[in-house]
N, C-alpha and C. Protein backbone atom coordinates (compact mmCIF):
# COMPACT_ATOMS: atom_id res chain seq x y z
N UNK A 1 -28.90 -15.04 -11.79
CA UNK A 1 -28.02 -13.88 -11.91
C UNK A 1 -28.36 -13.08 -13.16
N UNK A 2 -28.64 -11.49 -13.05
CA UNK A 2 -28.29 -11.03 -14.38
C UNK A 2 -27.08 -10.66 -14.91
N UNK A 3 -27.30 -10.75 -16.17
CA UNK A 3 -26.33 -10.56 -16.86
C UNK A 3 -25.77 -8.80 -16.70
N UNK A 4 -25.85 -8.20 -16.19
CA UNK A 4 -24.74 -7.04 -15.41
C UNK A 4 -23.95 -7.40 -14.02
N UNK A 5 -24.79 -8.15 -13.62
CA UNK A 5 -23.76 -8.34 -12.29
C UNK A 5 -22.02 -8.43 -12.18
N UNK A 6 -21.61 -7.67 -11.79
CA UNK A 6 -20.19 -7.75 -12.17
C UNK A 6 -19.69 -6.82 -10.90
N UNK A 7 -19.62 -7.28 -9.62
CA UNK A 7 -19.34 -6.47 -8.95
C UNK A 7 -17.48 -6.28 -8.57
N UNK A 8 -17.05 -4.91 -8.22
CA UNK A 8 -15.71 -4.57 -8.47
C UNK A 8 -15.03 -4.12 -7.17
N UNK A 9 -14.19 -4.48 -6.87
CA UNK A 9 -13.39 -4.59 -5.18
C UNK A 9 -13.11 -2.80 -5.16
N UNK A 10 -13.42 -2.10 -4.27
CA UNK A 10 -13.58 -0.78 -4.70
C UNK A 10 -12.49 0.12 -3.27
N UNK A 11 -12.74 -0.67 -2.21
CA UNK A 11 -11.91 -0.17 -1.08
C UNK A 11 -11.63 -1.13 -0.37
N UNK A 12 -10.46 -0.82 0.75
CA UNK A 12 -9.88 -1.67 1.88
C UNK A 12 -9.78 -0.46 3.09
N UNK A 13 -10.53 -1.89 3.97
CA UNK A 13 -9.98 -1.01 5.51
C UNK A 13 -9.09 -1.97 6.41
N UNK A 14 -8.28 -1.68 7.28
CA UNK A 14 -7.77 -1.99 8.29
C UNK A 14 -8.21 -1.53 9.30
N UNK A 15 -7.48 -2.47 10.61
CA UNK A 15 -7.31 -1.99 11.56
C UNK A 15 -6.48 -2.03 12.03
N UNK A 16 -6.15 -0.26 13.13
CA UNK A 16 -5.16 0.11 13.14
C UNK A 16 -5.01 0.36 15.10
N UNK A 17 -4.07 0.73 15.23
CA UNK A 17 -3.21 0.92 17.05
C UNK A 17 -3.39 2.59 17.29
N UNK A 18 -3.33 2.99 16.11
CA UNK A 18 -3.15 4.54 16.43
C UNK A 18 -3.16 5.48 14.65
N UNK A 19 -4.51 5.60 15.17
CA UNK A 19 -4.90 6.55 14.00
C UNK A 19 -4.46 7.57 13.00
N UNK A 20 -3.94 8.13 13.80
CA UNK A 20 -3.50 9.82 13.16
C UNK A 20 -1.89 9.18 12.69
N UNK A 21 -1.17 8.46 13.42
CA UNK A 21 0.15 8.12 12.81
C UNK A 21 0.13 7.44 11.46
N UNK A 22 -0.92 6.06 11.36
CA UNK A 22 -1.41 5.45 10.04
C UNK A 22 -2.07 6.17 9.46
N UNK A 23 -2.76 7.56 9.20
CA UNK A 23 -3.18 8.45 8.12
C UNK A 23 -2.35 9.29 7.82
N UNK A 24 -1.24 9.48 8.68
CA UNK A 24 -0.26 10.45 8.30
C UNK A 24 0.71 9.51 7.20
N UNK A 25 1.00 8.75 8.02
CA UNK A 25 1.88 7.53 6.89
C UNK A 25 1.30 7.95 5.86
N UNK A 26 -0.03 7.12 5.20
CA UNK A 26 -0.28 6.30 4.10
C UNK A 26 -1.11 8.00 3.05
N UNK A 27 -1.19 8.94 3.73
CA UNK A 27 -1.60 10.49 3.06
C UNK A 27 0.35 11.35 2.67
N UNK A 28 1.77 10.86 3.36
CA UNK A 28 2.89 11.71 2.86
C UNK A 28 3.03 10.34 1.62
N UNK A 29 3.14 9.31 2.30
CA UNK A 29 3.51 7.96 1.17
C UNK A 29 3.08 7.94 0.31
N UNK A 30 1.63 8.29 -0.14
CA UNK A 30 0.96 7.61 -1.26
C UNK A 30 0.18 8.75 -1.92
N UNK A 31 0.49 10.20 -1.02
CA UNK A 31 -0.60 11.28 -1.81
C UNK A 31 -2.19 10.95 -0.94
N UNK A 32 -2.65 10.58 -0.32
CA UNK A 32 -3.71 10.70 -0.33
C UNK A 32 -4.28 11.33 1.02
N UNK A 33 -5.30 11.58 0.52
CA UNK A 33 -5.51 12.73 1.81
C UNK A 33 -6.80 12.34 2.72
N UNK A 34 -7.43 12.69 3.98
CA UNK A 34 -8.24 12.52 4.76
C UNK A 34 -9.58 13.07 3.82
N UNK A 35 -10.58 12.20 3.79
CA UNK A 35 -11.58 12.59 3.20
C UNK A 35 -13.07 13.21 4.34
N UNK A 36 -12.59 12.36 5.33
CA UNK A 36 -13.66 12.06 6.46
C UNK A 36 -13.16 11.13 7.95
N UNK A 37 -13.45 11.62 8.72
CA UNK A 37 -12.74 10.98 10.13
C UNK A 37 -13.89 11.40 11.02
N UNK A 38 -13.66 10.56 12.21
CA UNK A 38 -14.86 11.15 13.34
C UNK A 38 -14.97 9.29 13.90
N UNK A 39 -15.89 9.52 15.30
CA UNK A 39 -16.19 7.90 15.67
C UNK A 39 -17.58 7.52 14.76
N UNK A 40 -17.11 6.22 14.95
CA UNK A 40 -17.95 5.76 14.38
C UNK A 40 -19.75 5.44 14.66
N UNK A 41 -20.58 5.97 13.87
CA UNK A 41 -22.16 5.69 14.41
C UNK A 41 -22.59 4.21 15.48
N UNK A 42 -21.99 3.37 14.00
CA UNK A 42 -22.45 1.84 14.68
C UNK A 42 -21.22 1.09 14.76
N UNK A 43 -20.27 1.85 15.10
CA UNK A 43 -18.25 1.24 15.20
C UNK A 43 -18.80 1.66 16.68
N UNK A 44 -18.06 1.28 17.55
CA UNK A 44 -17.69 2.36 18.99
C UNK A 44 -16.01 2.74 18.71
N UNK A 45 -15.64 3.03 17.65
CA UNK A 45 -14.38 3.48 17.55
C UNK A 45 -13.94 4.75 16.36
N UNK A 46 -12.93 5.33 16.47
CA UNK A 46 -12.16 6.96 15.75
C UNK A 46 -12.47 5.41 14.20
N UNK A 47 -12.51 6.34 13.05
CA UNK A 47 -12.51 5.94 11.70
C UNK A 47 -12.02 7.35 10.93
N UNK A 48 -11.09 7.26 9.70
CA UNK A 48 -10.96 7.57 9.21
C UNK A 48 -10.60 7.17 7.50
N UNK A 49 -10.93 7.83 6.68
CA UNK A 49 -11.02 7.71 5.32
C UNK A 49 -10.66 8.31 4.59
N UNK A 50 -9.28 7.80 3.67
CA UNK A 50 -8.83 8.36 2.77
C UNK A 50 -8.45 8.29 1.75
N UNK A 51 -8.33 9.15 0.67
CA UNK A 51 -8.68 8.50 -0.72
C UNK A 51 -7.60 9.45 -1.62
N UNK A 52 -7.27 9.10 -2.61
CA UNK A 52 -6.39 9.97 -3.83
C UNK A 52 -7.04 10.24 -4.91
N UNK A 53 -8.32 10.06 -5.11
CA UNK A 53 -9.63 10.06 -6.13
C UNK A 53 -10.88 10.60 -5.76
N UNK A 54 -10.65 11.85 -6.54
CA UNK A 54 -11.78 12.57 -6.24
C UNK A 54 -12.91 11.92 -6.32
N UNK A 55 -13.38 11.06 -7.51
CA UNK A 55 -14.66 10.73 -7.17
C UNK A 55 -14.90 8.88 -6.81
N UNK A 56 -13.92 9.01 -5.30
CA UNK A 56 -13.98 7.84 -4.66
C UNK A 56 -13.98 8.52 -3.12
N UNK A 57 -14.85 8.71 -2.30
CA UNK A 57 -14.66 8.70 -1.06
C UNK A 57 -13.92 8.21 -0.11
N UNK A 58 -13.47 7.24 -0.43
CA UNK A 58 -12.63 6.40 0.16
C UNK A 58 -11.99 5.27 -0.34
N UNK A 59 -10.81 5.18 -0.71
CA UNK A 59 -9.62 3.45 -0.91
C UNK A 59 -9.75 2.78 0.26
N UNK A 60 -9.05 3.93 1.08
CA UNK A 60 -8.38 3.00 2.07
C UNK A 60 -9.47 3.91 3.63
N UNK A 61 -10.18 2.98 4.62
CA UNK A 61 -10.55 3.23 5.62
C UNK A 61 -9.55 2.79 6.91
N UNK A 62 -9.54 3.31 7.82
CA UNK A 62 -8.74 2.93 8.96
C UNK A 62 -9.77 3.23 10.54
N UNK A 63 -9.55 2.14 10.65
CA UNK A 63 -10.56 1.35 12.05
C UNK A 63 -9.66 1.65 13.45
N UNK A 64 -9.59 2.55 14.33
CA UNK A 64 -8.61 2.32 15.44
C UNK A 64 -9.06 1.66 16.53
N UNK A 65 -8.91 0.00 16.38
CA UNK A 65 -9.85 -0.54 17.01
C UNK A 65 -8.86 -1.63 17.03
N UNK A 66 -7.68 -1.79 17.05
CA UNK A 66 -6.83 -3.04 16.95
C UNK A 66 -5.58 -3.04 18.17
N UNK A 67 -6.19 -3.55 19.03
CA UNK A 67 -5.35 -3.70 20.16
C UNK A 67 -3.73 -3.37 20.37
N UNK A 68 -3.20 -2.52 21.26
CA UNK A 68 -1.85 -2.25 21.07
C UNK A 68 -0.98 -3.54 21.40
N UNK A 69 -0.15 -3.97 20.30
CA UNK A 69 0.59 -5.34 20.86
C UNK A 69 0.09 -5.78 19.91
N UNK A 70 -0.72 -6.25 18.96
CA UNK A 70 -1.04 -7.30 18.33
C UNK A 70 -0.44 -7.10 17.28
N UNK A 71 -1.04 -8.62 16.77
CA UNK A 71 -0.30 -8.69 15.19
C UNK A 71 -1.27 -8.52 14.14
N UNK A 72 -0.36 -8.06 12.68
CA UNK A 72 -1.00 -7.76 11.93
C UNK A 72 -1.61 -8.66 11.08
N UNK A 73 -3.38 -8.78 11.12
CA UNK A 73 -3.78 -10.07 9.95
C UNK A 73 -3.90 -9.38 8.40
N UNK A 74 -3.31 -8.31 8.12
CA UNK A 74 -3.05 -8.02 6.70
C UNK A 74 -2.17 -8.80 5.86
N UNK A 75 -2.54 -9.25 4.70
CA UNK A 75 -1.82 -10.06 4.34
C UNK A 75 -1.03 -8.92 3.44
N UNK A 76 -1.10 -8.34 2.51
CA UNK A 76 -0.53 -7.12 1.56
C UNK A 76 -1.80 -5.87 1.56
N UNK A 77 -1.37 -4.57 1.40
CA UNK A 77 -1.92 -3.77 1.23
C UNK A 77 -1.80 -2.88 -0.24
N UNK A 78 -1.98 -3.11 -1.35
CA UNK A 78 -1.04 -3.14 -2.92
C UNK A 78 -1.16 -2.42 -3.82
N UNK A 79 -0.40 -1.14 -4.29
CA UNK A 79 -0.90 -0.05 -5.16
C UNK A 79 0.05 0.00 -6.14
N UNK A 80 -0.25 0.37 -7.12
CA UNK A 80 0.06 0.01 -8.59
C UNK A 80 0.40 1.82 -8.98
N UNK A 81 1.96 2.06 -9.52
CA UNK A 81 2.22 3.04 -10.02
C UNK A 81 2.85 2.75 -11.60
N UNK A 82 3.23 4.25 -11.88
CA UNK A 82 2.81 3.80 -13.21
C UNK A 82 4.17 3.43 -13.98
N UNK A 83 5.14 3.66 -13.53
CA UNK A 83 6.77 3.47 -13.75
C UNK A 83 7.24 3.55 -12.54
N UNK A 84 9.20 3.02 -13.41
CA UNK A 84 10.08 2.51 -12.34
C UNK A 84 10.62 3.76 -11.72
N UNK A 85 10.59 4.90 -12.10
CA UNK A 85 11.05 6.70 -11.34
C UNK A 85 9.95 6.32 -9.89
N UNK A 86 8.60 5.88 -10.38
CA UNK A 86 7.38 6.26 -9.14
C UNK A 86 7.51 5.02 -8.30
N UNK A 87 8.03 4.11 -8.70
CA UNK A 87 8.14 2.70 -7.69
C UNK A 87 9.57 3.26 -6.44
N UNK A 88 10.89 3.94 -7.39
CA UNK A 88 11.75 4.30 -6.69
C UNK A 88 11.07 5.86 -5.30
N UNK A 89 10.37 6.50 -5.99
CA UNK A 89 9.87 7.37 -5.40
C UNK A 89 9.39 6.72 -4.08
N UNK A 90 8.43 6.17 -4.39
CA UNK A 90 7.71 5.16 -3.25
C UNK A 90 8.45 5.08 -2.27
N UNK A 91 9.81 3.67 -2.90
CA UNK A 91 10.62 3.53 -1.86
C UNK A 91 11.24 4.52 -0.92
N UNK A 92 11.50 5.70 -1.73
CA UNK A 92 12.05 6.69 -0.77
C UNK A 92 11.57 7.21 0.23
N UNK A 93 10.24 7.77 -0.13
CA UNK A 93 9.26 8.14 0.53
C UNK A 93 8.98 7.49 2.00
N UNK A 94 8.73 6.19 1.63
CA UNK A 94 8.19 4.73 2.31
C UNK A 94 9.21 5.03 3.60
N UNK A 95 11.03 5.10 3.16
CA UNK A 95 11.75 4.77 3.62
C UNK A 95 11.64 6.04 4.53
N UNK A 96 11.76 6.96 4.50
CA UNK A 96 11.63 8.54 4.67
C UNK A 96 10.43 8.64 6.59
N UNK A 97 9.33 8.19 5.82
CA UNK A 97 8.28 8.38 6.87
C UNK A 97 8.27 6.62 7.98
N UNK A 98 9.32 5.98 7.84
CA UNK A 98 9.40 4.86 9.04
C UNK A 98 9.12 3.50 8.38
N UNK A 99 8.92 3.34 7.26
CA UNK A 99 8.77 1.77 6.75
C UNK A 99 9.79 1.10 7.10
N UNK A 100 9.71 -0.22 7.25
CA UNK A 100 10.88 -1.48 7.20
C UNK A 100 11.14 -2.32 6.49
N UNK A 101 11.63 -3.16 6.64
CA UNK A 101 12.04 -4.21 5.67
C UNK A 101 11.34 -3.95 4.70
N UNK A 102 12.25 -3.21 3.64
CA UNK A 102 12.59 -3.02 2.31
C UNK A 102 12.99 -3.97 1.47
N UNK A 103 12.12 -4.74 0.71
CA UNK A 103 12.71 -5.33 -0.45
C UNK A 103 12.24 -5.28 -1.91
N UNK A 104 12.92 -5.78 -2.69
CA UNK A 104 12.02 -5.73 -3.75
C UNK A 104 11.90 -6.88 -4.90
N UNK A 105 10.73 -7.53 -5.32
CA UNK A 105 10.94 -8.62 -6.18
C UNK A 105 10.36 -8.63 -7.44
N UNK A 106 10.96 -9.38 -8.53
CA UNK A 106 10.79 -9.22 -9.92
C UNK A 106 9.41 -10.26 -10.15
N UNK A 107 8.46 -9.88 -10.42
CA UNK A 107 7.00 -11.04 -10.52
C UNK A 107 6.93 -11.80 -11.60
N UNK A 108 7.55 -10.77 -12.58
CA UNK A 108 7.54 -11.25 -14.16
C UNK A 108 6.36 -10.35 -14.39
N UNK A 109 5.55 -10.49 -14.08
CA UNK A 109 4.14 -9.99 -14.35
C UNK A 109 4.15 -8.07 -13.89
N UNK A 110 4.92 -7.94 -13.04
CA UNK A 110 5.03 -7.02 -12.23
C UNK A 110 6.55 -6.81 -11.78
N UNK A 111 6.76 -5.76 -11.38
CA UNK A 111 7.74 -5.27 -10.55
C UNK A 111 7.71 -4.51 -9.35
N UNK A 112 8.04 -4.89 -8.29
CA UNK A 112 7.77 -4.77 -6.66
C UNK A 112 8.70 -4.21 -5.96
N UNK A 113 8.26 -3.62 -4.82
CA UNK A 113 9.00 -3.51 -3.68
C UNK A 113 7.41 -3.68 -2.46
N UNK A 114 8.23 -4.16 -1.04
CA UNK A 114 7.31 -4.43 -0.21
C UNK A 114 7.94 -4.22 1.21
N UNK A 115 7.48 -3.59 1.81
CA UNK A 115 7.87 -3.38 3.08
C UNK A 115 6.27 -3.31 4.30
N UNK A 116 7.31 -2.90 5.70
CA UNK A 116 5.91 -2.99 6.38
C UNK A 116 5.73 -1.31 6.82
N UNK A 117 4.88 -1.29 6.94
CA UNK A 117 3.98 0.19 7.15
C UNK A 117 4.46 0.43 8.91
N UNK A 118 4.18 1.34 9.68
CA UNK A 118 4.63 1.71 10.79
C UNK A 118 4.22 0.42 11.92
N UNK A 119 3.05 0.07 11.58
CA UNK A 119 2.64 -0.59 12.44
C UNK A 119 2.16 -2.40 11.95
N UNK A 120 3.39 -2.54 11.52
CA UNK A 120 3.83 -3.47 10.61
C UNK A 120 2.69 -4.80 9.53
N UNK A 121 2.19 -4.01 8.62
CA UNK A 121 1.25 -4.49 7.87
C UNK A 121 1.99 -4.35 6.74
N UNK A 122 1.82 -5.05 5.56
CA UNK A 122 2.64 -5.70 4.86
C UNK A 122 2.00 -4.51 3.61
N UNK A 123 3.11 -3.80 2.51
CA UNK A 123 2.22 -3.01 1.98
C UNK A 123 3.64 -3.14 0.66
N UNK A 124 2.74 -3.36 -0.40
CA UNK A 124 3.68 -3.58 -2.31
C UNK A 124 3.18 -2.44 -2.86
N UNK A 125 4.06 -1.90 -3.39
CA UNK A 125 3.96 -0.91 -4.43
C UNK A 125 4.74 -1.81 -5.71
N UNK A 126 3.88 -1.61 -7.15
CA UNK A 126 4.32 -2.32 -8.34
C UNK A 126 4.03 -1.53 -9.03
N UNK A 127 5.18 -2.11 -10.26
CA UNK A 127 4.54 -1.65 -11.71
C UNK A 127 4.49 -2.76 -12.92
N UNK A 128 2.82 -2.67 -13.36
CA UNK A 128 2.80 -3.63 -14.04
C UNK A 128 3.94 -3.52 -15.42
N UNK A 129 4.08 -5.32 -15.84
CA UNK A 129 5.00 -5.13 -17.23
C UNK A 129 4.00 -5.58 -18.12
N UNK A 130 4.37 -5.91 -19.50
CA UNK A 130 3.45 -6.20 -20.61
C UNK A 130 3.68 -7.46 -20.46
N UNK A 131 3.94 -8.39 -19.60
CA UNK A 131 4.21 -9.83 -19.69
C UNK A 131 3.54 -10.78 -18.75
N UNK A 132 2.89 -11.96 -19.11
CA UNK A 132 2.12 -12.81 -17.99
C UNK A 132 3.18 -14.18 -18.31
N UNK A 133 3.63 -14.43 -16.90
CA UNK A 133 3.81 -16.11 -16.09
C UNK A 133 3.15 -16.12 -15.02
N UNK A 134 3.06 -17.39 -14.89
CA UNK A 134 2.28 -18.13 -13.54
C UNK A 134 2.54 -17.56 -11.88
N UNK A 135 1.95 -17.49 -11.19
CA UNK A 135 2.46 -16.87 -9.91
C UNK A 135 2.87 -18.04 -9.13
N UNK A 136 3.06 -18.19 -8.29
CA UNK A 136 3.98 -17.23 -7.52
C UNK A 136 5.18 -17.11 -8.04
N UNK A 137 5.62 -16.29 -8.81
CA UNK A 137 7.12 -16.06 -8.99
C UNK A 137 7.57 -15.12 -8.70
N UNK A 138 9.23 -15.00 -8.34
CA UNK A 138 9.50 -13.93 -7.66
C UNK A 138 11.03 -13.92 -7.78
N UNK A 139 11.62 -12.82 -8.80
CA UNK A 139 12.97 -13.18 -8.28
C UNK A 139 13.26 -11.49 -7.63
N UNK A 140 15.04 -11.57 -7.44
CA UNK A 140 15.51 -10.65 -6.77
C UNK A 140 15.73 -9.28 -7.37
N UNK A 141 15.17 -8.27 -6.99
CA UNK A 141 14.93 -6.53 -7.74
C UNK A 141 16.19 -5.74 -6.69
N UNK A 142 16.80 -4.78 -7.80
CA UNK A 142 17.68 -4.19 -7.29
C UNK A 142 17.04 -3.25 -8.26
N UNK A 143 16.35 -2.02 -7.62
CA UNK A 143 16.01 -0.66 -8.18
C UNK A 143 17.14 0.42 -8.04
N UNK A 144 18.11 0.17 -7.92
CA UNK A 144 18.92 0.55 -7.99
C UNK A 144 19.83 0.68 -9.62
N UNK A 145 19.55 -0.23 -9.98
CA UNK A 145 19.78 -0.49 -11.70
C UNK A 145 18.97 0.38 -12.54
N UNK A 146 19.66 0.67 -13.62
CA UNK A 146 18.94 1.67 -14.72
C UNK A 146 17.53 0.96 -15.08
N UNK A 147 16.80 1.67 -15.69
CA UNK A 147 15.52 0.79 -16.12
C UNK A 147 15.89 0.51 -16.79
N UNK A 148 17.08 0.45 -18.28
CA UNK A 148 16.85 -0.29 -19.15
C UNK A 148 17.16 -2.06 -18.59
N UNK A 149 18.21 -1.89 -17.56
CA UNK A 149 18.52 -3.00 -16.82
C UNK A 149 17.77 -4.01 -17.01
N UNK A 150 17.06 -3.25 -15.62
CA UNK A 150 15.91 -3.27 -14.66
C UNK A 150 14.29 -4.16 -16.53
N UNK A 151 14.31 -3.27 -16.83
CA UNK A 151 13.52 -4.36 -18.25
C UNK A 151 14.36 -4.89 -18.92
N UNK A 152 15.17 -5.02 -19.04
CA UNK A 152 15.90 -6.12 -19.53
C UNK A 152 15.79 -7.49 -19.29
N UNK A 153 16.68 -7.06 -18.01
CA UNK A 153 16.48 -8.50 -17.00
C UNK A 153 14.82 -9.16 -16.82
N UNK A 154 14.25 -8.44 -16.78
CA UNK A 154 12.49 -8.96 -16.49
C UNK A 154 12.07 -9.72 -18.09
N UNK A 155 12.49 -9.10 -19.11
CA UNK A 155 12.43 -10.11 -20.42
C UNK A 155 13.14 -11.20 -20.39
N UNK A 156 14.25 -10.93 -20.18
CA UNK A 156 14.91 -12.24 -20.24
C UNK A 156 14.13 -13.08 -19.01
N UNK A 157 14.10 -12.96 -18.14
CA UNK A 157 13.35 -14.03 -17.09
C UNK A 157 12.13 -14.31 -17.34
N UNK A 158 11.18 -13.66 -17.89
CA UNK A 158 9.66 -13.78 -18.43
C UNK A 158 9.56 -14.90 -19.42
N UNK A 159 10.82 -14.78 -20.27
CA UNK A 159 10.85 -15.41 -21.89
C UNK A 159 11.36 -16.65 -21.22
N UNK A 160 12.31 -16.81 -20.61
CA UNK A 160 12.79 -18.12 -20.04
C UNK A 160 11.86 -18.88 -19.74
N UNK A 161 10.55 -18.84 -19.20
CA UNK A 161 9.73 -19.21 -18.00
C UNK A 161 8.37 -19.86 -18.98
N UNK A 162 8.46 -21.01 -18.71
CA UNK A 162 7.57 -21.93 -19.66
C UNK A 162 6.25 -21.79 -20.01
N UNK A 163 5.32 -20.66 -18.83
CA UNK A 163 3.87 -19.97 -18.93
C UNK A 163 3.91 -18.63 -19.83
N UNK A 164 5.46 -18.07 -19.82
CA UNK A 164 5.13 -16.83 -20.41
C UNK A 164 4.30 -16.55 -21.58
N UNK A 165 3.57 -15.49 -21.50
CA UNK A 165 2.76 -15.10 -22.81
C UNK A 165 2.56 -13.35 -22.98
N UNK A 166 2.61 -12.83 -23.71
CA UNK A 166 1.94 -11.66 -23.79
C UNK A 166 0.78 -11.12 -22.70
N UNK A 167 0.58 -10.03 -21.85
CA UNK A 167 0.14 -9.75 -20.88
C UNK A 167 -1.52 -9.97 -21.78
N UNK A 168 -1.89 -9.26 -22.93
CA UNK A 168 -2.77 -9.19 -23.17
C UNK A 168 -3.68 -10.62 -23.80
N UNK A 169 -2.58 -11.72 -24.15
CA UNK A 169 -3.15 -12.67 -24.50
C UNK A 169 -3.78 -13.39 -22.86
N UNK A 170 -2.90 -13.47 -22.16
CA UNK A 170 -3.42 -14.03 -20.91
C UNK A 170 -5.22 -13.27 -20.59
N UNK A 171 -4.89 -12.15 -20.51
CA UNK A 171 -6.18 -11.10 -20.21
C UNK A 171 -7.13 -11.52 -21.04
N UNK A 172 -7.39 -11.87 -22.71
CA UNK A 172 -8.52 -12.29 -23.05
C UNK A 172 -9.04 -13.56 -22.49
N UNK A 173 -7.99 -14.91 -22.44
CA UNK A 173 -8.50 -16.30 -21.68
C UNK A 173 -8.93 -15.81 -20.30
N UNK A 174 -8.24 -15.14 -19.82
CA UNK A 174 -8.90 -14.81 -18.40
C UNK A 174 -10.21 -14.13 -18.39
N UNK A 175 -10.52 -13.65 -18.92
CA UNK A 175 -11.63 -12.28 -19.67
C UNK A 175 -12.96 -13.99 -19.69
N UNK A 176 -12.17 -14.69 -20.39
CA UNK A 176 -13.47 -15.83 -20.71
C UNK A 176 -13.85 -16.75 -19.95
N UNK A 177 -12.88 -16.96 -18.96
CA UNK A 177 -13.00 -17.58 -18.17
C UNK A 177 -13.77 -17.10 -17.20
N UNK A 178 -14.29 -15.82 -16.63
CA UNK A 178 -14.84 -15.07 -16.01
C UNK A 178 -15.72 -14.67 -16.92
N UNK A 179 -16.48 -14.88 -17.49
CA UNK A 179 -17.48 -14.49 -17.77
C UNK A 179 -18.16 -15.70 -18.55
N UNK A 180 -17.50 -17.11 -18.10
CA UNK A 180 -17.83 -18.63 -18.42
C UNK A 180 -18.76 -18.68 -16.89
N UNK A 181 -18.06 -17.70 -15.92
CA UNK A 181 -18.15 -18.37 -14.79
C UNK A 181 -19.38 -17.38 -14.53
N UNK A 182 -20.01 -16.60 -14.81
CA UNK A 182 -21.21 -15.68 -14.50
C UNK A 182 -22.34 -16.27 -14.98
C-alpha cells in the first residue's frame, strides 16, 4: 500500500419503485437538485442523480429498478445539518412531502430524527454535538424543546455515561488508530 491511499465514501445509490416521486422527495427535503437522469448505458433501467454540491456530481443516485412490493434493504440513508433550527426544518419539510414514522433520538454523539422516505427506506437527519460515548446509544428527543433544553439535557446524559470524552479527544485516538491500520 502507499502511503496516500486513503480512499473516502463519496456517494450512495438506491433502489427505487418509482423515480420521479423519490427525486422529487429527496430534491424539496434536502435542497438538492437533479444533476443528470436518462436510462442507463450498461443498467437496462431510468437513473437519476442528484446532488447539493456543485462540485460533486452526484450524493445520492437512484436506480428504478426495485420491484413494486418489495422491501427496503436500506439500512439508514444519513445527512448531517448544521443546527437544531435545520434538524427541526428537516422534520417539517420531511413531514410536509409524505415521510413517516417520525422520531427522534438523543446519540450523545449526535442529535437525530429518523423517519422513512415515501417508499419506506429509513433516512436520519443529525446534528453533530462536541461530545463522544460509545454507540449504540440512544435516548428519547423531543425537538420540540428549546435548544437550550434540548443541550442541556444531551450534557447531562453524555457526562453521566462512563465512555464520555470530548468529541475531539476521541477523533485523535481514532485518527491513530486508522492510520495504525494503513
Amino acid at each position: 500500500m502507499t502511503a496516500t491511499y486513503a480512499p473516502r465514501l463519496s456517494h450512495v445509490g438506491i433502489c427505487v419503485i418509482d423515480i420521479d416521486r423519490m427525486a422529487d422527495f429527496y430534491c424539496k427535503v434536502f435542497g438538492l437538485q437533479v444533476s443528470d437522469k436518462g436510462p442507463g448505458n450498461t443498467f437496462p433501467y431510468m437513473l437519476a442523480f442528484l446532488s447539493g454540491n456543485k462540485t460533486q456530481h452526484h450524493q445520492l443516485a437512484l436506480a428504478q429498478n426495485r420491484p413494486a412490493g418489495s422491501t427496503s434493504t436500506v439500512m439508514q440513508l444519513s445527512f448531517m445539518v448544521d443546527s437544531l433550527d435545520d434538524l427541526r426544518q428537516a422534520r417539517d419539510k420531511a413531514l410536509r412531502e409524505g415521510a413517516t414514522q417520525m422520531r427522534g433520538l438523543n446519540h450523545g454523539n449526535a442529535i437525530s430524527i429518523y423517519f422513512m422516505d415515501p417508499e419506506h427506506n429509513t433516512v436520519e437527519v443529525y446534528v453533530d454535538t462536541p461530545w463522544y460515548v460509545a454507540q449504540p446509544h440512544g435516548d428519547p428527543l423531543n425537538l420540540d424543546h428549546s435548544d437550550e433544553a434540548i443541550w442541556a439535557e444531551t450534557e447531562k446524559i453524555v457526562r453521566a455515561d462512563p465512555t464520555f470524552k470530548p468529541v475531539e479527544e476521541w477523533s485523535d485516538a481514532f485518527g491513530q488508530k486508522i492510520q495504525a491500520g494503513r
